[in-house]
N, C-alpha and C. Protein backbone atom coordinates (compact mmCIF):
# COMPACT_ATOMS: atom_id res chain seq x y z
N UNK A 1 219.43 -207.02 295.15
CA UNK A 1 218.45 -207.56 296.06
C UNK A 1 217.63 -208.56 295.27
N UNK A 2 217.36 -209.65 296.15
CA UNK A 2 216.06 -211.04 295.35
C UNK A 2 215.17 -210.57 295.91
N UNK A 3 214.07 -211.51 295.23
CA UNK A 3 212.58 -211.15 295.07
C UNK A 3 212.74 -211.54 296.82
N UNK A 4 212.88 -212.33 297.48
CA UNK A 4 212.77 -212.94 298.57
C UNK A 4 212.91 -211.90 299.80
N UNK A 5 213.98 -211.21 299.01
CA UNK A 5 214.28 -209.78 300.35
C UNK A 5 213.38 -209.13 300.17
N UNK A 6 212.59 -208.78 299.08
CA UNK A 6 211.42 -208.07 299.71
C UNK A 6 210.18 -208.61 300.57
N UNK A 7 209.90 -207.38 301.75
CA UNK A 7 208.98 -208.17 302.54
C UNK A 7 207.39 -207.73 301.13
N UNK A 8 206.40 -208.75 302.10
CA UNK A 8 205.26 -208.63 301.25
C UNK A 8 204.44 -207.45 302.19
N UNK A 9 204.52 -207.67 303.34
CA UNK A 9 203.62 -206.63 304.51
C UNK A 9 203.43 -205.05 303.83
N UNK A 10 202.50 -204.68 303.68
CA UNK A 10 201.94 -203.44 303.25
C UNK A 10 202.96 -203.21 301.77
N UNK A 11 202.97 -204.05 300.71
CA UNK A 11 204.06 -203.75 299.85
C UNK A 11 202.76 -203.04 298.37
N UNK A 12 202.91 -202.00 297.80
CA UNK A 12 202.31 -201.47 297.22
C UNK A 12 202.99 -201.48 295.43
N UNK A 13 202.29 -201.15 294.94
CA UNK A 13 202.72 -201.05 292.88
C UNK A 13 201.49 -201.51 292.53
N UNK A 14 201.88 -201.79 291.32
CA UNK A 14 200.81 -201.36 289.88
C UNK A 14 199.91 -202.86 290.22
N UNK A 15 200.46 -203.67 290.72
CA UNK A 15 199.52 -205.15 291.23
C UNK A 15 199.49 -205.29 292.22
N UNK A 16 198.43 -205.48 293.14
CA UNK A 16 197.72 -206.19 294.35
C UNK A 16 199.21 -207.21 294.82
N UNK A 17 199.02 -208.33 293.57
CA UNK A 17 199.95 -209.11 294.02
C UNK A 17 201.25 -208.77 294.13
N UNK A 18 202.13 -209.31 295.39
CA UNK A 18 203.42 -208.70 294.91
C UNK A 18 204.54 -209.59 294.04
N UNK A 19 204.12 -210.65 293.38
CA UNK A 19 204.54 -211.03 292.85
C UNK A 19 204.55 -211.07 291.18
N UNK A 20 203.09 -210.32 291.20
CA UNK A 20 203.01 -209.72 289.41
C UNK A 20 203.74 -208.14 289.57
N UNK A 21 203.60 -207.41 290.98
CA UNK A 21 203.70 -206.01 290.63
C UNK A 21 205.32 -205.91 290.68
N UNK A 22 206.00 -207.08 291.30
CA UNK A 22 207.58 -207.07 291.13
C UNK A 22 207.92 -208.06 289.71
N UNK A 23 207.67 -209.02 289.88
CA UNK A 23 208.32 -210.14 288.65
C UNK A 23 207.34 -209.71 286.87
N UNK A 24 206.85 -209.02 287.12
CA UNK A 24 205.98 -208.92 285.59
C UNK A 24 206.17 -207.25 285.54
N UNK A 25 206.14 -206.45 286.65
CA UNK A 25 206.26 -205.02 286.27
C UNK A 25 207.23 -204.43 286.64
N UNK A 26 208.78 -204.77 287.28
CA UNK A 26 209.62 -204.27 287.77
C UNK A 26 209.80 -203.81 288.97
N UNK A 27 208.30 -203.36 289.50
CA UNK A 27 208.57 -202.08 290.17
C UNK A 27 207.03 -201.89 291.83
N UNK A 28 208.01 -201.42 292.49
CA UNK A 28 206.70 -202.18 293.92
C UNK A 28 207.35 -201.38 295.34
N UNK A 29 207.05 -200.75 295.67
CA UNK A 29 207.15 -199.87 296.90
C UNK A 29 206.64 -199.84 298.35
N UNK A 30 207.13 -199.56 299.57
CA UNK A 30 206.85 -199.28 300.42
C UNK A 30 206.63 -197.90 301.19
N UNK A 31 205.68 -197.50 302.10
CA UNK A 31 205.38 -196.43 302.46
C UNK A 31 206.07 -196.59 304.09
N UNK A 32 207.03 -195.95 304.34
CA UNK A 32 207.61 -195.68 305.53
C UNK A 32 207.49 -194.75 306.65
N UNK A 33 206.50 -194.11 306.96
CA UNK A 33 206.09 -192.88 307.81
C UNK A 33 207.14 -192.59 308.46
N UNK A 34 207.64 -193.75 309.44
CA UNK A 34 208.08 -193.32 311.00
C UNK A 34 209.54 -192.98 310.26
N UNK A 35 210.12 -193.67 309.04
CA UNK A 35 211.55 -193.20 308.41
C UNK A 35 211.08 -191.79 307.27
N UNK A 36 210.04 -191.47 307.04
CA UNK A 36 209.94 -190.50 306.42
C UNK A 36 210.01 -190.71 304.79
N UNK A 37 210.03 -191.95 304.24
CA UNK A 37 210.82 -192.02 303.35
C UNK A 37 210.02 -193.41 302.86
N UNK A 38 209.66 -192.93 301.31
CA UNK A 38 209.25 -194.33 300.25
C UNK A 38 210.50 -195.19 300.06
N UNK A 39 210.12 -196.48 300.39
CA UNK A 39 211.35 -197.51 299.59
C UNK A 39 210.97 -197.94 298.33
N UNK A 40 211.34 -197.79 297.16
CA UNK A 40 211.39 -198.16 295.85
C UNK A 40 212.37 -199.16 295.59
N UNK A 41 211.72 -200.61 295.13
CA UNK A 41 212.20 -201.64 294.80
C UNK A 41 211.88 -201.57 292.77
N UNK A 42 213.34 -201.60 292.07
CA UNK A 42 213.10 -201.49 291.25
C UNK A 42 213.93 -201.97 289.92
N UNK A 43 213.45 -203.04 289.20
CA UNK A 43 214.23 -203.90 288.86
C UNK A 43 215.06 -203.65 288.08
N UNK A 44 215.90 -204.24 288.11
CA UNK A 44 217.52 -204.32 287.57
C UNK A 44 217.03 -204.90 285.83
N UNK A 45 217.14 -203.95 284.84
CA UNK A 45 216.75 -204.55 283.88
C UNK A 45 217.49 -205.75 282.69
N UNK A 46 218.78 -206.06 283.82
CA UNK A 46 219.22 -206.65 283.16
C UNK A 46 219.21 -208.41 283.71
N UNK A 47 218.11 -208.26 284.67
CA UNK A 47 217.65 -209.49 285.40
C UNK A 47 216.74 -210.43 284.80
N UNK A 48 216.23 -209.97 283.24
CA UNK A 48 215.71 -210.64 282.85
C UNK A 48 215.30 -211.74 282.41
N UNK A 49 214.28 -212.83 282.89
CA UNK A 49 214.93 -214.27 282.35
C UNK A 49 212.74 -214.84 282.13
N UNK A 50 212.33 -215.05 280.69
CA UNK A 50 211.47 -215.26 280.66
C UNK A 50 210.11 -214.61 280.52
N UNK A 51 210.62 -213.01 280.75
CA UNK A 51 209.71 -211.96 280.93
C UNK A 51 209.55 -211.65 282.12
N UNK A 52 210.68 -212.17 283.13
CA UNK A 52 210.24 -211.64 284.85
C UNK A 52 211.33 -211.36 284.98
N UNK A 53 211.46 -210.31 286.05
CA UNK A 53 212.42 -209.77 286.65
C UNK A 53 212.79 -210.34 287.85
N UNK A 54 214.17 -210.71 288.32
CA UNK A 54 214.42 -211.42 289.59
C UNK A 54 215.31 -210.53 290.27
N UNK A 55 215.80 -209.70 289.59
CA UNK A 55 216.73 -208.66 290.87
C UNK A 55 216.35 -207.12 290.83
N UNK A 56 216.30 -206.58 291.84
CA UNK A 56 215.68 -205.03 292.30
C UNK A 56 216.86 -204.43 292.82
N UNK A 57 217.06 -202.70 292.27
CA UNK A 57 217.60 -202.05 292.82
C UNK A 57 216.68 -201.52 294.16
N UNK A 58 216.88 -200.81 295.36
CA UNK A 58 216.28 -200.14 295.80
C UNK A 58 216.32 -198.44 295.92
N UNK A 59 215.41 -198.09 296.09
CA UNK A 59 215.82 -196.66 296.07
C UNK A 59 214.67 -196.25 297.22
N UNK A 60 215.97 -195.14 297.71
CA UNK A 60 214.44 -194.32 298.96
C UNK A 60 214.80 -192.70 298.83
N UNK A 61 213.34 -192.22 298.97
CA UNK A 61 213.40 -191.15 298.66
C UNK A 61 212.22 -190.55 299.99
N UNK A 62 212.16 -189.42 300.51
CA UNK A 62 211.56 -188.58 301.30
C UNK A 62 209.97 -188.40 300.52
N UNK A 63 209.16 -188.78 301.44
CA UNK A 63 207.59 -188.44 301.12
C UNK A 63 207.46 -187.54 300.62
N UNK A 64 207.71 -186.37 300.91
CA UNK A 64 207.61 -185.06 300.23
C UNK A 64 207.91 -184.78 298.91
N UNK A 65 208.96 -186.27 298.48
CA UNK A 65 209.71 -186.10 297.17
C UNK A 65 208.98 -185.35 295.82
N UNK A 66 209.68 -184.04 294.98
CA UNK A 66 208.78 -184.13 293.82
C UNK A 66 209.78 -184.57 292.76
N UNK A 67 209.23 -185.81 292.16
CA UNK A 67 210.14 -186.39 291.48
C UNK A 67 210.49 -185.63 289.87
N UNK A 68 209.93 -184.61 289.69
CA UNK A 68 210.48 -184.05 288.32
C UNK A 68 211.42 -183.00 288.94
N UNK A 69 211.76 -182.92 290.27
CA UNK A 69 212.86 -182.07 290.56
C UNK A 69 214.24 -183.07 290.88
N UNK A 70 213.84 -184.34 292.08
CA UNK A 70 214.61 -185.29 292.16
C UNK A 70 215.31 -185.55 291.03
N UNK A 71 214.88 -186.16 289.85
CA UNK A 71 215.06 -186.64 288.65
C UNK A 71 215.14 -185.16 287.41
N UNK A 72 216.04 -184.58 287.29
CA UNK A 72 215.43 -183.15 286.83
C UNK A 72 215.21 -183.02 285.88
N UNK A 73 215.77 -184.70 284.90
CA UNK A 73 216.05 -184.61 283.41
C UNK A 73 214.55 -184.94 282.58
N UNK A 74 214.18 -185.58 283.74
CA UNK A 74 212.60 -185.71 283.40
C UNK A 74 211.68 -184.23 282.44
N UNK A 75 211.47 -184.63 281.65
CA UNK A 75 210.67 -183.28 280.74
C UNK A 75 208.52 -183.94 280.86
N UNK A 76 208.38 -182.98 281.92
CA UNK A 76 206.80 -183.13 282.35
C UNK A 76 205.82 -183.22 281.27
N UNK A 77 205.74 -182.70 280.49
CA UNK A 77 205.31 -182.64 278.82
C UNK A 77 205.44 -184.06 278.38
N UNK A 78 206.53 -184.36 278.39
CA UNK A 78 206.36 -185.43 277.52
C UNK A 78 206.33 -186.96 278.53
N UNK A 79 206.32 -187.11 279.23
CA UNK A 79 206.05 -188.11 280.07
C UNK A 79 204.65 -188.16 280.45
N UNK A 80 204.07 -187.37 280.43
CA UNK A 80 202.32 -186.37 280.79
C UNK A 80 201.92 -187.41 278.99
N UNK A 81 202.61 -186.60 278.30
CA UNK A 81 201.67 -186.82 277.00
C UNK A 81 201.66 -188.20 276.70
N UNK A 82 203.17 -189.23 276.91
CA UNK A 82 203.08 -190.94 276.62
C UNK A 82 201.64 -191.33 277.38
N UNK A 83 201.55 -190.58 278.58
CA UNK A 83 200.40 -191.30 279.50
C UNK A 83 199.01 -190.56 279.06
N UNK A 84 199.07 -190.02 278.22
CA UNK A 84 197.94 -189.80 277.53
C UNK A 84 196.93 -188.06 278.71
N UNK A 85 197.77 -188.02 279.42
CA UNK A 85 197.23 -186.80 280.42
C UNK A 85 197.56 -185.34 280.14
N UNK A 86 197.47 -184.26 280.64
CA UNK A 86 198.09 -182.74 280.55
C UNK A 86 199.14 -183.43 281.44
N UNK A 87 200.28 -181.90 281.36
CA UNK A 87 201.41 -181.82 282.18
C UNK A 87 200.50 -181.22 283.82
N UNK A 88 199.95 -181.01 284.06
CA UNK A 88 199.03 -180.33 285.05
C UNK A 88 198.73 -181.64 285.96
N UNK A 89 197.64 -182.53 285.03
CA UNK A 89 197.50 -183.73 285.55
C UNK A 89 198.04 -185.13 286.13
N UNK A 90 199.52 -185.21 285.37
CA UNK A 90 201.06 -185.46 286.05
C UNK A 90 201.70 -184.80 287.15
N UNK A 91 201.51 -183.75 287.67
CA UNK A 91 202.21 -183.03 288.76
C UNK A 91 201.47 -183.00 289.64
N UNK A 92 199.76 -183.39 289.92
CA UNK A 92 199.25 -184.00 290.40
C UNK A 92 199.30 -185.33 291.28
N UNK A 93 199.85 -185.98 290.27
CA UNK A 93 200.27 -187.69 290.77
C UNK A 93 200.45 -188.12 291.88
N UNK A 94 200.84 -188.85 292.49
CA UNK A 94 201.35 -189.27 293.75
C UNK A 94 202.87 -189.41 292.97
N UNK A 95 204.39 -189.39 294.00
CA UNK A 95 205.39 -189.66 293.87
C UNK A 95 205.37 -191.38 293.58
N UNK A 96 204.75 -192.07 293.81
CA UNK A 96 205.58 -192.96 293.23
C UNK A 96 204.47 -193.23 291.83
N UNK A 97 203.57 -192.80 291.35
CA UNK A 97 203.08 -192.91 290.08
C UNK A 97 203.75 -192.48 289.38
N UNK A 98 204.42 -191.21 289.25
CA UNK A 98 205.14 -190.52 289.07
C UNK A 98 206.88 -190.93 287.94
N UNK A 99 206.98 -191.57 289.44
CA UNK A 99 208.12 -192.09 289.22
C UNK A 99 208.01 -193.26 288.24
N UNK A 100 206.82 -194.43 288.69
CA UNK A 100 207.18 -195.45 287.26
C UNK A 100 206.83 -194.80 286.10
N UNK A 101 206.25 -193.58 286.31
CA UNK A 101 205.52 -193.05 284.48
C UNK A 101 207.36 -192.95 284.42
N UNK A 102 207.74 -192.13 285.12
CA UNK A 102 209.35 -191.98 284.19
C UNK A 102 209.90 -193.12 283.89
N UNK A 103 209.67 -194.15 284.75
CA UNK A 103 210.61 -195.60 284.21
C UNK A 103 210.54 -196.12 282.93
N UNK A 104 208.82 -195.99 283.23
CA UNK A 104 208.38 -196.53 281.90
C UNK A 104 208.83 -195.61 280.52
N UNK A 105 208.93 -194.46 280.72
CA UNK A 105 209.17 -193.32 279.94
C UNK A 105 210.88 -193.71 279.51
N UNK A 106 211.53 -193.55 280.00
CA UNK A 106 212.84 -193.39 280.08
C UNK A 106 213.64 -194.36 279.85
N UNK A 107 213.33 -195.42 281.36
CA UNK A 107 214.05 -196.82 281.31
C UNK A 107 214.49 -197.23 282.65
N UNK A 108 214.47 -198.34 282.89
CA UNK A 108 214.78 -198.61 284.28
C UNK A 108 216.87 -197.61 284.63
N UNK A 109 217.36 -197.70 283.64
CA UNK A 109 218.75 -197.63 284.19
C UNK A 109 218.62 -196.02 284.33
N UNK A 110 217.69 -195.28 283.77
CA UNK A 110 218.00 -193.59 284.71
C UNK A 110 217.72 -193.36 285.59
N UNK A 111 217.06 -194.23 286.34
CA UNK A 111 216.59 -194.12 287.74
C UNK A 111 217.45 -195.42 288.73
């Protein structure tokens, strides 16, 4: 997927803009009620050209999602501790905070 297919309308991540929170941070989501289900736009890390990212995988997952079960390989401890928090205060999170702590943790290609 290009930056272009994503819509901008209610598009959420780590920047306001959606053009820093996709092309500078990978990673930028939608909240879907009536489908039940977050869309996760999330870049292809091998799209790199300049320090921006131009192509996104997508991924959707169910609101309810808890992503250290989704993802199981995830170890809460230590993704908790890179971000400087308890494991307590990570399981807390919202699902898609969640989820970029693992990206960032891990790497775009385990997710």
């Amino acid at each position: 997927m290009e930056y272009y297919q994503i819509k901008s309308k209610d598009l959420q991540g780590v920047d306001v803009s959606k053009e820093i929170t996709l092309k500078e941070y990978g990673f930028g989501y939608h909240v879907l009620p009536r489908k039940g289900i977050y869309r996760f736009y999330i870049a292809d890390d091998v799209s790199i050209e300049n320090d921006q990212y131009f192509y996104w995988d997508q991924l959707e997952l169910p609101l309810d999602v808890k992503i250290e079960e989704e993802f199981n390989f995830i170890d809460v401890e230590d993704v908790a501790n890179s971000m400087g928090i308890d494991p307590s205060s990570w399981l807390s999170l919202s699902a898609p905070e969640k989820l970029h702590s693992g990206i960032l943790y891990y790497g775009v290609g385990n997710f």
